[in-house]
N, C-alpha and C. Protein backbone atom coordinates (compact mmCIF):
# COMPACT_ATOMS: atom_id res chain seq x y z
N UNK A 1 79.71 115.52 94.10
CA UNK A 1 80.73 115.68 95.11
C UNK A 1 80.94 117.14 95.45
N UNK A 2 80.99 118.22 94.43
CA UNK A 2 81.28 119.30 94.93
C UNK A 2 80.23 120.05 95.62
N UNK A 3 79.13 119.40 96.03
CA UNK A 3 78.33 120.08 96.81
C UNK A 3 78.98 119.25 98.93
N UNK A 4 79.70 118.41 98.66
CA UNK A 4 80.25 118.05 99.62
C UNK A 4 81.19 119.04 100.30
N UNK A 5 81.59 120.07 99.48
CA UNK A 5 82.54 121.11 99.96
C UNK A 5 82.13 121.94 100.14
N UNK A 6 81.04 121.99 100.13
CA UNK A 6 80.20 123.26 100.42
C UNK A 6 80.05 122.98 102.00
N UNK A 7 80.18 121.86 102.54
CA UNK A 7 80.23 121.63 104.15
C UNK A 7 81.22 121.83 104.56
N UNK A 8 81.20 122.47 105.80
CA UNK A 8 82.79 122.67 106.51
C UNK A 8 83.54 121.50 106.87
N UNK A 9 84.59 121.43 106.59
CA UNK A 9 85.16 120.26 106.36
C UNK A 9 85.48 119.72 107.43
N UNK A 10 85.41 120.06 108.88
CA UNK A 10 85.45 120.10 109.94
C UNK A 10 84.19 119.55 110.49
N UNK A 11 83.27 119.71 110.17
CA UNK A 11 82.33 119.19 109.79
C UNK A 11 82.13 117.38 109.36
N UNK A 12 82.71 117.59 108.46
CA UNK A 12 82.43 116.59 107.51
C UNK A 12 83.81 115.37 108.29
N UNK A 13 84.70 115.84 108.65
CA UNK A 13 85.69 115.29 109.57
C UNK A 13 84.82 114.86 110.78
N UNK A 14 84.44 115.58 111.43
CA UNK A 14 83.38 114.69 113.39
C UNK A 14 82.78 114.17 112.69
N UNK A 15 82.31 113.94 111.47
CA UNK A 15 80.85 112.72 111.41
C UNK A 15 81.29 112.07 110.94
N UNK A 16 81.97 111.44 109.94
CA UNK A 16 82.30 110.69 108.97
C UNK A 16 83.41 109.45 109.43
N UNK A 17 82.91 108.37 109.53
CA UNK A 17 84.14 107.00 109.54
C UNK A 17 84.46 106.46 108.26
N UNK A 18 83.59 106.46 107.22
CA UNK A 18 84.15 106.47 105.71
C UNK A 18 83.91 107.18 104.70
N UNK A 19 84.53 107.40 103.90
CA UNK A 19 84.17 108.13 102.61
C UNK A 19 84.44 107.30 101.36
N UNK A 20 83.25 106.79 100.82
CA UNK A 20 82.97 106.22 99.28
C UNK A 20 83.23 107.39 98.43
N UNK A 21 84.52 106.99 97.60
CA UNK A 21 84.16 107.91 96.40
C UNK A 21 84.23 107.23 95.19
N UNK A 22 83.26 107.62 93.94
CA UNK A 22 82.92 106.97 93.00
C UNK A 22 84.05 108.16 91.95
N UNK A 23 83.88 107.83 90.94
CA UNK A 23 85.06 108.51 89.51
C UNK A 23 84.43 109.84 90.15
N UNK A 24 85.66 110.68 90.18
CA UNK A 24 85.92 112.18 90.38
C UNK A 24 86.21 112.97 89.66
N UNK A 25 86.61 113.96 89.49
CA UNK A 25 87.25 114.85 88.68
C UNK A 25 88.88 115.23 89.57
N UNK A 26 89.86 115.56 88.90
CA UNK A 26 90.55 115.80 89.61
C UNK A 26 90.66 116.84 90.51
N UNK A 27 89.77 118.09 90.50
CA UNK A 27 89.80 119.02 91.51
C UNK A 27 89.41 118.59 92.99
N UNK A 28 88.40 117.63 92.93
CA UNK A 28 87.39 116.68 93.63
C UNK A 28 88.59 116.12 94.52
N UNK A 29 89.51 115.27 93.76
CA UNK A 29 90.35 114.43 94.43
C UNK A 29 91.63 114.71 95.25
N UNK A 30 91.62 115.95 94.58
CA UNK A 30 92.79 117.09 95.26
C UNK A 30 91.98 117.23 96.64
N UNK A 31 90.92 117.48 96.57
CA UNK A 31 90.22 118.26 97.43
C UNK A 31 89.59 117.06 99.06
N UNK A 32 89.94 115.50 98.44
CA UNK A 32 89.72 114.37 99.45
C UNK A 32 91.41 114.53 99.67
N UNK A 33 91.75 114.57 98.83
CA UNK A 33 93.74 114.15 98.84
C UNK A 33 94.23 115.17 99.93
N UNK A 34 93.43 116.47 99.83
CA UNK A 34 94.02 116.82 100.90
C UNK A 34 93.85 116.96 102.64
N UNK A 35 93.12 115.91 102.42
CA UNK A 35 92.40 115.30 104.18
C UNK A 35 93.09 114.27 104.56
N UNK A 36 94.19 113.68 103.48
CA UNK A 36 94.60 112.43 103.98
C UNK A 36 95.70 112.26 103.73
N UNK A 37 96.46 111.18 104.92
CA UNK A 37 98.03 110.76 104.84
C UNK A 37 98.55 110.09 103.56
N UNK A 38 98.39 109.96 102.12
CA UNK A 38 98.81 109.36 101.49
C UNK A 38 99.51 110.68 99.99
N UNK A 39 100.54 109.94 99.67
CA UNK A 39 101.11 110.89 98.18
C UNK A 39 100.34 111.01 98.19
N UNK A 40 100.39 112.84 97.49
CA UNK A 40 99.31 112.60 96.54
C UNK A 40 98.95 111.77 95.27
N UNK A 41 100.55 111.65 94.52
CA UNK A 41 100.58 110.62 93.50
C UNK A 41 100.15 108.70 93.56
N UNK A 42 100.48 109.13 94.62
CA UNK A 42 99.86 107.60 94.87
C UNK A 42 98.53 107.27 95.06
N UNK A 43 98.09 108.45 95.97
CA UNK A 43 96.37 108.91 95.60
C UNK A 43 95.84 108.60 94.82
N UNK A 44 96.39 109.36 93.74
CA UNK A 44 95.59 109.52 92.39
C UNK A 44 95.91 108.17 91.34
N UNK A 45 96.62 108.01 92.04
CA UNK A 45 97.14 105.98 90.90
C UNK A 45 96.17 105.18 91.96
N UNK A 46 95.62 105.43 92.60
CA UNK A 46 94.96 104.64 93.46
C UNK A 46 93.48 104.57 92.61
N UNK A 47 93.13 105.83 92.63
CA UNK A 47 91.83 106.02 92.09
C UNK A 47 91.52 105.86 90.87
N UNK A 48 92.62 106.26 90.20
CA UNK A 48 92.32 105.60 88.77
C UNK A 48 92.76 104.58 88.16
N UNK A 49 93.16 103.57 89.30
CA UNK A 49 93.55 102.03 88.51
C UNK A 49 92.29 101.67 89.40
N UNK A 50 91.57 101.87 90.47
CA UNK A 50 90.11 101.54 90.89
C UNK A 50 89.05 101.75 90.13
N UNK A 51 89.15 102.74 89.60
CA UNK A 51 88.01 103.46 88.50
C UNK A 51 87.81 102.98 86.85
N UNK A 52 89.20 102.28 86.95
CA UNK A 52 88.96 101.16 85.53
C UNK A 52 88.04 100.50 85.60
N UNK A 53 87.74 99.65 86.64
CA UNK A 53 86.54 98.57 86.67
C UNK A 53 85.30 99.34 86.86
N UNK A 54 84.30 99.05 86.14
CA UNK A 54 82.86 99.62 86.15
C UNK A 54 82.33 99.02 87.39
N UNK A 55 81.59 100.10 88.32
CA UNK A 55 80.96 100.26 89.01
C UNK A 55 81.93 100.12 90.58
N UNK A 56 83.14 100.51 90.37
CA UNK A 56 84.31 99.82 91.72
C UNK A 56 84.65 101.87 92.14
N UNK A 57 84.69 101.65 93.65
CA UNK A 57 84.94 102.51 94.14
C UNK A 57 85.88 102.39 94.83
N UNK A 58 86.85 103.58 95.38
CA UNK A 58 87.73 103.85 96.32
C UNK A 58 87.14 104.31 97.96
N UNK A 59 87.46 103.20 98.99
CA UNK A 59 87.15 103.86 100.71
C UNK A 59 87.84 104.04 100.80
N UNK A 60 87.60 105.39 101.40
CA UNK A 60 88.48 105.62 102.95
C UNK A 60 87.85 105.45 104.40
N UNK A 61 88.35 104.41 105.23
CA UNK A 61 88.22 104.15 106.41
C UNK A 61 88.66 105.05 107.64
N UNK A 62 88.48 105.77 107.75
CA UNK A 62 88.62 107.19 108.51
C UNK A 62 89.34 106.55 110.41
N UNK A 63 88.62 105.40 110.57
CA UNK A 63 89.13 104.93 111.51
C UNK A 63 90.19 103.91 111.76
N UNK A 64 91.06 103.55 110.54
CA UNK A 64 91.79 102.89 110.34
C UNK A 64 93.14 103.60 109.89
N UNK A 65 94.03 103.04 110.27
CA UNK A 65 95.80 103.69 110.06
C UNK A 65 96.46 103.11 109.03
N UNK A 66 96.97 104.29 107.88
CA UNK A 66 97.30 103.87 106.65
C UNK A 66 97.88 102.15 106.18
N UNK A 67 98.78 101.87 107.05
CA UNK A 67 99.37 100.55 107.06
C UNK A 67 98.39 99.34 107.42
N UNK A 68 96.96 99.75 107.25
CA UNK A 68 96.12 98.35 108.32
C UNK A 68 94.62 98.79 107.92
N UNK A 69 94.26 98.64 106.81
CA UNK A 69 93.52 99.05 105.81
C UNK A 69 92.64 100.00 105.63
N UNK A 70 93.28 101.25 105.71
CA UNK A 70 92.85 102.31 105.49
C UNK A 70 92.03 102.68 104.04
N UNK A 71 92.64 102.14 103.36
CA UNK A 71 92.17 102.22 101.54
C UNK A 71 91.66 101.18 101.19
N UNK A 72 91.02 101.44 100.52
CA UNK A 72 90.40 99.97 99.56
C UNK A 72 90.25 100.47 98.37
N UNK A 73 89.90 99.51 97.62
CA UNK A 73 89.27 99.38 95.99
C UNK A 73 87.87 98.20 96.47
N UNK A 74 86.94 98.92 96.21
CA UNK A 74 85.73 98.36 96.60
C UNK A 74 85.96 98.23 98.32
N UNK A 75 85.04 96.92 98.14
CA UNK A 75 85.01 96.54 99.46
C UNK A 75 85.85 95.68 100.23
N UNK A 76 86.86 95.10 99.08
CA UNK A 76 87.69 93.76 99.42
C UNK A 76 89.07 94.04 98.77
N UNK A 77 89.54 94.82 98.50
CA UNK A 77 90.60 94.82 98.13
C UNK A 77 91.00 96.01 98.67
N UNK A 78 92.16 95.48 99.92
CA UNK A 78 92.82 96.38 100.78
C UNK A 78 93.90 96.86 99.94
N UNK A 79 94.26 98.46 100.07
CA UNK A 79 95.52 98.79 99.19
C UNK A 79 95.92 99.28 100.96
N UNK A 80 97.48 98.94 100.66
CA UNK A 80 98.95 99.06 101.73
C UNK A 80 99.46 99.84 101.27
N UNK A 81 99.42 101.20 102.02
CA UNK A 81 100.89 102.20 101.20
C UNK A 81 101.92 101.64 101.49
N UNK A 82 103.35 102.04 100.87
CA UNK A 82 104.31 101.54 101.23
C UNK A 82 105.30 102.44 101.54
């Protein structure tokens, strides 16, 4: 991942409609956390109650609005901020 920041993030914003991320480090997640509308605390309870299950990742749907499934856990399990 941290060679992902080595791209301008502006960059990485015009191309991108999702971002898969697999277990991070927390600098990593600070560093998605801060591209996006959600707590950060809730962020990070996001990713690591996703990251319990082996081989399950966290999307972000870049074209979708937080309330209307912006997040997931995998591919099927929509998370709703509240």
């Amino acid at each position: 991942m941290s060679k992902l920041f080595h791209t301008s993030r502006q960059t990485i914003r015009e191309n991108a409609n999702f971002i898969v991320l697999f277990k991070q480090d927390l600098k990593d997640i600070n560093h998605v956390y801060n591209d996006n509308d959600m707590l950060k605390d809730e962020f990070r309870n996001l990713c690591k109650e996703a990251w319990k299950k082996p081989h399950i990742f966290v999307v972000i749907d870049l074209t979708s609005d937080i309330s209307n499934g912006k997040y997931s856990k995998g591919l099927d399990e929509f998370y709703i901020s509240v």
